[in-house]
N, C-alpha and C. Protein backbone atom coordinates (compact mmCIF):
# COMPACT_ATOMS: atom_id res chain seq x y z
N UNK A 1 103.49 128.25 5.11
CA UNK A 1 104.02 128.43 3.77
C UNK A 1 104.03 127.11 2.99
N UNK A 2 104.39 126.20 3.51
CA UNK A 2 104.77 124.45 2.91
C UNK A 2 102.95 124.02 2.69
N UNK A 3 102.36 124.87 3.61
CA UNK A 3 100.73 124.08 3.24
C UNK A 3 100.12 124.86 1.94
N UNK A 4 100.88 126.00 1.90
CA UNK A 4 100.20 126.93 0.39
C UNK A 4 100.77 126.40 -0.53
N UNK A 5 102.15 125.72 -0.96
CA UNK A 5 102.74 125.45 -1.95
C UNK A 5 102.42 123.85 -2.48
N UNK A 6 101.83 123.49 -1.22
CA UNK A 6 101.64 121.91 -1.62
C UNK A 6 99.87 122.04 -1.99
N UNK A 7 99.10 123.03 -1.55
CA UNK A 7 97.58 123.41 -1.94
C UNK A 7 97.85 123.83 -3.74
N UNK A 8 98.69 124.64 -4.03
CA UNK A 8 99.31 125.41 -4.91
C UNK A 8 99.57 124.41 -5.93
N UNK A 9 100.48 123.40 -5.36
CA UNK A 9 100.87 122.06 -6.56
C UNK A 9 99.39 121.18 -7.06
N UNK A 10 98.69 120.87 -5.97
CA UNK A 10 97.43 120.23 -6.29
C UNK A 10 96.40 121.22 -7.19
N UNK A 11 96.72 122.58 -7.07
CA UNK A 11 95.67 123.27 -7.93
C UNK A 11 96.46 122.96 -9.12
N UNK A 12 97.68 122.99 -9.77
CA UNK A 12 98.07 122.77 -10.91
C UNK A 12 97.81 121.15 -11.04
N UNK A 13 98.51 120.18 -10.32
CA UNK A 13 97.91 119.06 -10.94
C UNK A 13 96.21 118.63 -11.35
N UNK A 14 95.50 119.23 -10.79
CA UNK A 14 94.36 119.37 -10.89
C UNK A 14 93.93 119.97 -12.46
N UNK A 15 94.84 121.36 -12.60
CA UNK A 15 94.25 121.81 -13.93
C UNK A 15 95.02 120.79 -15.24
N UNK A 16 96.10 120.39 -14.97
CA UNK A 16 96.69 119.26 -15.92
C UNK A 16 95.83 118.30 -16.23
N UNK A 17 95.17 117.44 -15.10
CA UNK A 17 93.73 116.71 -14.98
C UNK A 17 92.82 116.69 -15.94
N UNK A 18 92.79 118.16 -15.64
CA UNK A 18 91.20 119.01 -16.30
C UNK A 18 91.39 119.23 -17.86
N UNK A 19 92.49 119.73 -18.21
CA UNK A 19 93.11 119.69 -19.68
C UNK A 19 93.18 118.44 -19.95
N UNK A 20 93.85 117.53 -19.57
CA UNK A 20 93.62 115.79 -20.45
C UNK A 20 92.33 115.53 -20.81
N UNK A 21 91.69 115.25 -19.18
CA UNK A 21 90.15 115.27 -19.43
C UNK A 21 89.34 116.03 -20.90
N UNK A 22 89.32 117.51 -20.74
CA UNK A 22 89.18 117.81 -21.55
C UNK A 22 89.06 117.71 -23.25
N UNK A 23 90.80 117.34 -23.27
CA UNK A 23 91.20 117.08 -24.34
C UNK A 23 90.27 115.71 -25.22
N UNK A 24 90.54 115.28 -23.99
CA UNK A 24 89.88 113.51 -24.23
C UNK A 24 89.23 113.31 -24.79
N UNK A 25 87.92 114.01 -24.26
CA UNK A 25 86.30 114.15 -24.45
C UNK A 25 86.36 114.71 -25.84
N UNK A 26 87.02 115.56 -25.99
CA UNK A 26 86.54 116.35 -27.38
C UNK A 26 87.38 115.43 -28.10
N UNK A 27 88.24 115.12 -28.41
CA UNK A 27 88.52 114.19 -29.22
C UNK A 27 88.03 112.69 -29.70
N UNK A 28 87.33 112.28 -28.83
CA UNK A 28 86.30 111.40 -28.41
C UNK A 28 85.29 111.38 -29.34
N UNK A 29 84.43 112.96 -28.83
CA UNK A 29 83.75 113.78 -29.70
C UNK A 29 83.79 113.84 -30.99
N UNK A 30 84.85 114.36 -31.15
CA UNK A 30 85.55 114.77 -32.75
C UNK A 30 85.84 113.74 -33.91
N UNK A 31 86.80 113.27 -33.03
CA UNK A 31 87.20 111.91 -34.22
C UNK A 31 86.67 110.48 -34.43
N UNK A 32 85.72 109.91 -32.73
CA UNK A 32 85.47 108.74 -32.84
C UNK A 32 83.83 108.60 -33.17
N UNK A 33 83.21 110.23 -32.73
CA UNK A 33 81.41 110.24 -32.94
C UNK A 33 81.24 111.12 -34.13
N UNK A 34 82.22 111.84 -34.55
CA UNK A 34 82.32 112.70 -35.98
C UNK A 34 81.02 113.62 -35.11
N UNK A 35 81.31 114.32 -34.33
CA UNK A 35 80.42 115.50 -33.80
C UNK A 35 80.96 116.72 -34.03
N UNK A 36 79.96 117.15 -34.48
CA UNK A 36 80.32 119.07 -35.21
C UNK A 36 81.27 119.70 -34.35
N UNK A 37 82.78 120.22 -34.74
CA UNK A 37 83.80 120.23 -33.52
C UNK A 37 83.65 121.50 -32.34
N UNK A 38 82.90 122.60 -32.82
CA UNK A 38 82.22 123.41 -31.82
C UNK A 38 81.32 122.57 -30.60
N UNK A 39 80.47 121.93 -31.27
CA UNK A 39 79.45 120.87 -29.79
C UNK A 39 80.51 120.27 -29.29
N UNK A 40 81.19 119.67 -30.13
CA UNK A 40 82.16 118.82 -29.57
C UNK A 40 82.84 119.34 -28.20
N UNK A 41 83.75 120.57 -28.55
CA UNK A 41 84.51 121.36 -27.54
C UNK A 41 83.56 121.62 -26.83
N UNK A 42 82.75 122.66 -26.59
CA UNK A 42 81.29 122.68 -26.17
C UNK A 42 80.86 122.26 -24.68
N UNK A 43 81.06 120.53 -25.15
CA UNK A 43 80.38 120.05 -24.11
C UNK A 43 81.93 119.18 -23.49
N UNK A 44 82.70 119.24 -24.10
CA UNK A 44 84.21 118.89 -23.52
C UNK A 44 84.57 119.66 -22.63
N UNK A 45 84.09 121.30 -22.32
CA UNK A 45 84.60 122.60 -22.04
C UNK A 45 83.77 122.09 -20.73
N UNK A 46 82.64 122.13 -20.74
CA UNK A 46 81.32 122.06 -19.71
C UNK A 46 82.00 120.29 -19.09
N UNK A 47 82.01 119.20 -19.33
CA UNK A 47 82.69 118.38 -18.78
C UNK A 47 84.12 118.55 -17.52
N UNK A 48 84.50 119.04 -18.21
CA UNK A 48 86.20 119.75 -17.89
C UNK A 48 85.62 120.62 -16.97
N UNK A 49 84.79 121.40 -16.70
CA UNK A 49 84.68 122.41 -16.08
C UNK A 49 84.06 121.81 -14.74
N UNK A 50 83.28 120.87 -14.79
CA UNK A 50 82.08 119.95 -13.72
C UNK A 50 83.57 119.49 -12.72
N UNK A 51 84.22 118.30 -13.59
CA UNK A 51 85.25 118.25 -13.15
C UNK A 51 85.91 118.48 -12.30
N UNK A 52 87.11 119.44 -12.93
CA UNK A 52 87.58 120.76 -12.08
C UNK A 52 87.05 121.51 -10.93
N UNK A 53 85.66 121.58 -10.74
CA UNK A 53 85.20 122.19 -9.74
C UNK A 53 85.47 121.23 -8.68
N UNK A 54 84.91 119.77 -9.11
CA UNK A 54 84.60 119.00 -7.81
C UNK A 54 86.29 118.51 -7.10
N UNK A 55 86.83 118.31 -8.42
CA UNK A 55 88.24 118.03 -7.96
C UNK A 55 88.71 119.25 -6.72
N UNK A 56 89.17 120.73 -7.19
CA UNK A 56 89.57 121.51 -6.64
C UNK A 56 89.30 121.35 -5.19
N UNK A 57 87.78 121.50 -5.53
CA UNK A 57 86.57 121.51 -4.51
C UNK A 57 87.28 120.50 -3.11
N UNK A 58 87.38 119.21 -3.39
CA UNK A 58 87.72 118.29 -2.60
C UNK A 58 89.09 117.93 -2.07
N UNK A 59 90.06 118.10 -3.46
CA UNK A 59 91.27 117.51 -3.60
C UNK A 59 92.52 119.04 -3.07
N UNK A 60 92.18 120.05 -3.96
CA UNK A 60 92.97 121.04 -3.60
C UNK A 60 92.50 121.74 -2.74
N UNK A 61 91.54 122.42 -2.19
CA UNK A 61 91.10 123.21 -1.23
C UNK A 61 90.34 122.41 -0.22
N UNK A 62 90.62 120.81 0.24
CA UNK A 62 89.86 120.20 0.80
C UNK A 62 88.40 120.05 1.69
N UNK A 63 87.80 121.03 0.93
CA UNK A 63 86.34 121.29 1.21
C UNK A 63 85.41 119.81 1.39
N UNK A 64 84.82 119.49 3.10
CA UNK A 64 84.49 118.46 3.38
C UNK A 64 82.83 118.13 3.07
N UNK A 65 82.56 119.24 3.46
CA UNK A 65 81.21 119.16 3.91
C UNK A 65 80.06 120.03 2.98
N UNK A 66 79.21 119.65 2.69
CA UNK A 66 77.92 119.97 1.30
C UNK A 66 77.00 121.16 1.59
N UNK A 67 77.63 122.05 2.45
CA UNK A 67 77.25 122.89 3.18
C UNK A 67 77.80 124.31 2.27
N UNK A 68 77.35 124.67 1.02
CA UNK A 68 77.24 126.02 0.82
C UNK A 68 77.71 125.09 -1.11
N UNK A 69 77.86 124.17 -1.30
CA UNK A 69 78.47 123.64 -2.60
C UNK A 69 77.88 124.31 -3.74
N UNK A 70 76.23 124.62 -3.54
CA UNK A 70 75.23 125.41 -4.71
C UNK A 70 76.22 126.57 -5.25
N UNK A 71 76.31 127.66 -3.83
CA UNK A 71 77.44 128.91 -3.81
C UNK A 71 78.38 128.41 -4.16
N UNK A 72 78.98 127.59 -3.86
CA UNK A 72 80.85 127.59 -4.51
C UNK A 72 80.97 126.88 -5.75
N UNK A 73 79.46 126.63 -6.17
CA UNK A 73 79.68 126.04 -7.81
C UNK A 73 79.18 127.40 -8.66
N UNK A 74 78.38 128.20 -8.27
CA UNK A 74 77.75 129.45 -8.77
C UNK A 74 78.97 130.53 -8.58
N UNK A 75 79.41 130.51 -7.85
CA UNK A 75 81.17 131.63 -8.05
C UNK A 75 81.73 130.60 -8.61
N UNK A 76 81.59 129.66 -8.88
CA UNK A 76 83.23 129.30 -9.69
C UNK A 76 83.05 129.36 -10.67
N UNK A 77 81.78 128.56 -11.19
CA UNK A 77 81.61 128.70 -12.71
C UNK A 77 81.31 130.44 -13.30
N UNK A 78 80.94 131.43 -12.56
CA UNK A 78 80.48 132.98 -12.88
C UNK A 78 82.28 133.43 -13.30
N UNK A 79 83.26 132.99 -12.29
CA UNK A 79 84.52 133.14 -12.61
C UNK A 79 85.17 132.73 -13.68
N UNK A 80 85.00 131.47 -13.88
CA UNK A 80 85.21 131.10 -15.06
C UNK A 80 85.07 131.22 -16.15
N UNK A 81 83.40 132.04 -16.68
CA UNK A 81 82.90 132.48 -17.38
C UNK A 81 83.50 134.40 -17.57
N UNK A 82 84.32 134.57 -16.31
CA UNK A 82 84.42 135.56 -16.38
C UNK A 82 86.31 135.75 -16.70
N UNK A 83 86.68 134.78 -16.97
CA UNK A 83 88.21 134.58 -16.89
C UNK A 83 88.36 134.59 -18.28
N UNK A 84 87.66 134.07 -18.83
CA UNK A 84 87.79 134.33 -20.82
C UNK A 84 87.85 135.67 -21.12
N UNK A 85 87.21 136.69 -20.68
CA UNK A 85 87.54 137.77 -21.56
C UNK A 85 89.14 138.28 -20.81
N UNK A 86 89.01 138.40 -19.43
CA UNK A 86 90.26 138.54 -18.88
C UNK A 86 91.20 138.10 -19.47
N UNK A 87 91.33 136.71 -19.90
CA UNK A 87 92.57 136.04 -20.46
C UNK A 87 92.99 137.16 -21.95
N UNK A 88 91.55 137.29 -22.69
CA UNK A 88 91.64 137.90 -23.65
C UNK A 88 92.26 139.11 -23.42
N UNK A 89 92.07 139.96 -22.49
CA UNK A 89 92.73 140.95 -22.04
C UNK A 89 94.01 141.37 -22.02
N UNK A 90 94.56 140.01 -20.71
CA UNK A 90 95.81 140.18 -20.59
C UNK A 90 96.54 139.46 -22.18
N UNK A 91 96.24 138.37 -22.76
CA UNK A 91 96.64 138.22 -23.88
C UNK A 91 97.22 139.43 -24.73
N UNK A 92 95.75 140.73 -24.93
CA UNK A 92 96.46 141.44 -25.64
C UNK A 92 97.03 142.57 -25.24
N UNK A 93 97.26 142.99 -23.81
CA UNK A 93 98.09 143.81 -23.33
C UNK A 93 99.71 142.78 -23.30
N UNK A 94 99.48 142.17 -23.17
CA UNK A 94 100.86 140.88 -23.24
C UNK A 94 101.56 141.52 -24.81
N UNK A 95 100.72 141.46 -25.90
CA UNK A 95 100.87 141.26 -27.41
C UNK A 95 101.38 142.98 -27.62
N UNK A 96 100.74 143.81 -27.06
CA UNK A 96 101.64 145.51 -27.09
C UNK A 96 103.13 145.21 -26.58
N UNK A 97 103.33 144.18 -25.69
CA UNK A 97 104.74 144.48 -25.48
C UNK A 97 105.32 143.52 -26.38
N UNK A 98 105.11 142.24 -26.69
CA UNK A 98 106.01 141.38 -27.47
C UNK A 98 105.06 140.94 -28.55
N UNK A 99 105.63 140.95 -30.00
CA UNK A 99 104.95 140.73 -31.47
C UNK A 99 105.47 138.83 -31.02
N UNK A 100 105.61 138.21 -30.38
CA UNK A 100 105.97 136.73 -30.30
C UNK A 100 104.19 135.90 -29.76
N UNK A 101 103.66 135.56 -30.92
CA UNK A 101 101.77 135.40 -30.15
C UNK A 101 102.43 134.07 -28.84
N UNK A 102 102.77 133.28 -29.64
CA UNK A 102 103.37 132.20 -28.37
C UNK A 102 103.53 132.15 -27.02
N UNK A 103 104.79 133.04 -26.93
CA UNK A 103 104.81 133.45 -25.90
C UNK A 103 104.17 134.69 -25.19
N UNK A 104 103.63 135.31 -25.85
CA UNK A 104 102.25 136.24 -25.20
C UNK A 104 101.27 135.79 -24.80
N UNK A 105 100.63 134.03 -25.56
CA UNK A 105 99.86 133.47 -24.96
C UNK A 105 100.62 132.32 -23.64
N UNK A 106 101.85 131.92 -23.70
CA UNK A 106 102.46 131.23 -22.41
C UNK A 106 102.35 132.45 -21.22
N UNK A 107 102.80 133.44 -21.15
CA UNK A 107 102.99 134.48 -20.15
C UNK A 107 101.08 134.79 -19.79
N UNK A 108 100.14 134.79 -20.47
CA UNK A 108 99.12 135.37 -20.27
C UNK A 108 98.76 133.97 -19.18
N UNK A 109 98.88 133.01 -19.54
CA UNK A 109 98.20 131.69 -19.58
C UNK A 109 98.88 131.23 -17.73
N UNK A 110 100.03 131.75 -17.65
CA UNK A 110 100.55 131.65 -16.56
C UNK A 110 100.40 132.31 -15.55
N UNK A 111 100.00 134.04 -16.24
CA UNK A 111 99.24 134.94 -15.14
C UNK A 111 98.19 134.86 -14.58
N UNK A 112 97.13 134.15 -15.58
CA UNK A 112 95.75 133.65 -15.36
C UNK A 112 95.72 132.56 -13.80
N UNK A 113 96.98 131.60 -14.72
CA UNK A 113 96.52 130.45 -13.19
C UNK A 113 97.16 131.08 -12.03
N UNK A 114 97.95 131.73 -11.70
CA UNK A 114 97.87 132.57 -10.51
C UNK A 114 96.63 133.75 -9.68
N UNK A 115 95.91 134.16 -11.24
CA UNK A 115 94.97 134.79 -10.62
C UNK A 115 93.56 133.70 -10.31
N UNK A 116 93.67 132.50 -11.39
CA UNK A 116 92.43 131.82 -11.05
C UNK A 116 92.34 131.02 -9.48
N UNK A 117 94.15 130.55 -9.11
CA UNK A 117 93.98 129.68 -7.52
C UNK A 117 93.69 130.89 -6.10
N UNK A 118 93.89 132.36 -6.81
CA UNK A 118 93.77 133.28 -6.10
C UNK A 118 92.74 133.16 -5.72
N UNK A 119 91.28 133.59 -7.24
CA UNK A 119 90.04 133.79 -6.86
C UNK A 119 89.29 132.74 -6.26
N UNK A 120 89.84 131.08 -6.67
CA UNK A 120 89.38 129.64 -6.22
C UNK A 120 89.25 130.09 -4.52
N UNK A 121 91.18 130.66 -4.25
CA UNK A 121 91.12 130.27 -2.68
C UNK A 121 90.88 131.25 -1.87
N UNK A 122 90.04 132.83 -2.66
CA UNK A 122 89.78 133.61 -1.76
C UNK A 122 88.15 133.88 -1.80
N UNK A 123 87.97 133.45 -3.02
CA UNK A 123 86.37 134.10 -3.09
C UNK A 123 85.41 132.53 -3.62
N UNK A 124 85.80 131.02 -4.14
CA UNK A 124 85.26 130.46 -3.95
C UNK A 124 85.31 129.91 -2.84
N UNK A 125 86.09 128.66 -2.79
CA UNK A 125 86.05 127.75 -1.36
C UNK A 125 86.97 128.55 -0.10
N UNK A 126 86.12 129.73 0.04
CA UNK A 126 86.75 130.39 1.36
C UNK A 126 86.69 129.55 2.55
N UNK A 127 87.54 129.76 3.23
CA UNK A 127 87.66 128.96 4.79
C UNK A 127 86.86 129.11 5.55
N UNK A 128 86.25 130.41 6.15
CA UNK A 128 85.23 130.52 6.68
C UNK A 128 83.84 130.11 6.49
N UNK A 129 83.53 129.45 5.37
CA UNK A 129 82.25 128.94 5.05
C UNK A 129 82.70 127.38 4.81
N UNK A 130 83.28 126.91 5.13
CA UNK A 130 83.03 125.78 4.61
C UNK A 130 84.41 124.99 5.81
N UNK A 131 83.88 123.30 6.35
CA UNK A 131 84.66 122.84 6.92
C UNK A 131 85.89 122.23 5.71
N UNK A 132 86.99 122.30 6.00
CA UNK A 132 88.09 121.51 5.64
C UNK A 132 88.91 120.64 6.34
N UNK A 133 89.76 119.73 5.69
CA UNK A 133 90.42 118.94 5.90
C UNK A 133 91.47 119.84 6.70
């Protein structure tokens, strides 16, 4: 139990990471190269995302060895790509029960990262394929 909650804390510090990062870049982007703020985000999003994988990859699910990495970058990023409309989803089943967008997007945003360290720790960096720490 103490090894899921401390895997659990590193997947959130990890996405905190990934959001600064993020943030960074596009602002970087935005205000210091005056880049069109769509490319901008764009390639801030795709940064953030490279990121995040390798972090998780290493730091939270301590995946050692380069032995299947093609696969666990091809499910993560397909997930990821597939977590936007979801979010959108639960967002607006969130928004039928409470007219508050705020907190329909805090509650959605919180359901998400429970389902995203789910899919990370069951269907990307599964245990059985890959050595860990």
């Amino acid at each position: 139990m103490q090894r899921h909650l401390i895997q659990f804390t590193r997947y959130l510090l990890v996405g905190g990471l990934t959001y600064g990062a993020d943030l960074s870049v596009f602002l970087l982007l935005f205000n210091v190269f005056e880049m069109d703020l769509l490319i901008a985000n764009m390639i801030s999003k795709v940064l953030a995302g490279v990121f995040s994988f390798a972090a998780h990859r290493a730091f939270t699910f301590g995946v050692t060895d380069a032995k299947g990495r093609a696969q666990q970058a091809v499910r993560y990023f397909t997930l990821l790509a597939l977590n936007i409309p979801l979010s959108a989803l639960i967002l607006s089943a969130i928004l039928w029960i409470t007219s508050m967008e705020v907190v329909a997007k805090i509650l959605a945003d919180i359901l998400l990262i429970f389902i995203s360290y789910a899919q990370s720790k069951l269907i990307v960096f599964k245990r059985s394929e890959t050595s860990h720490e």
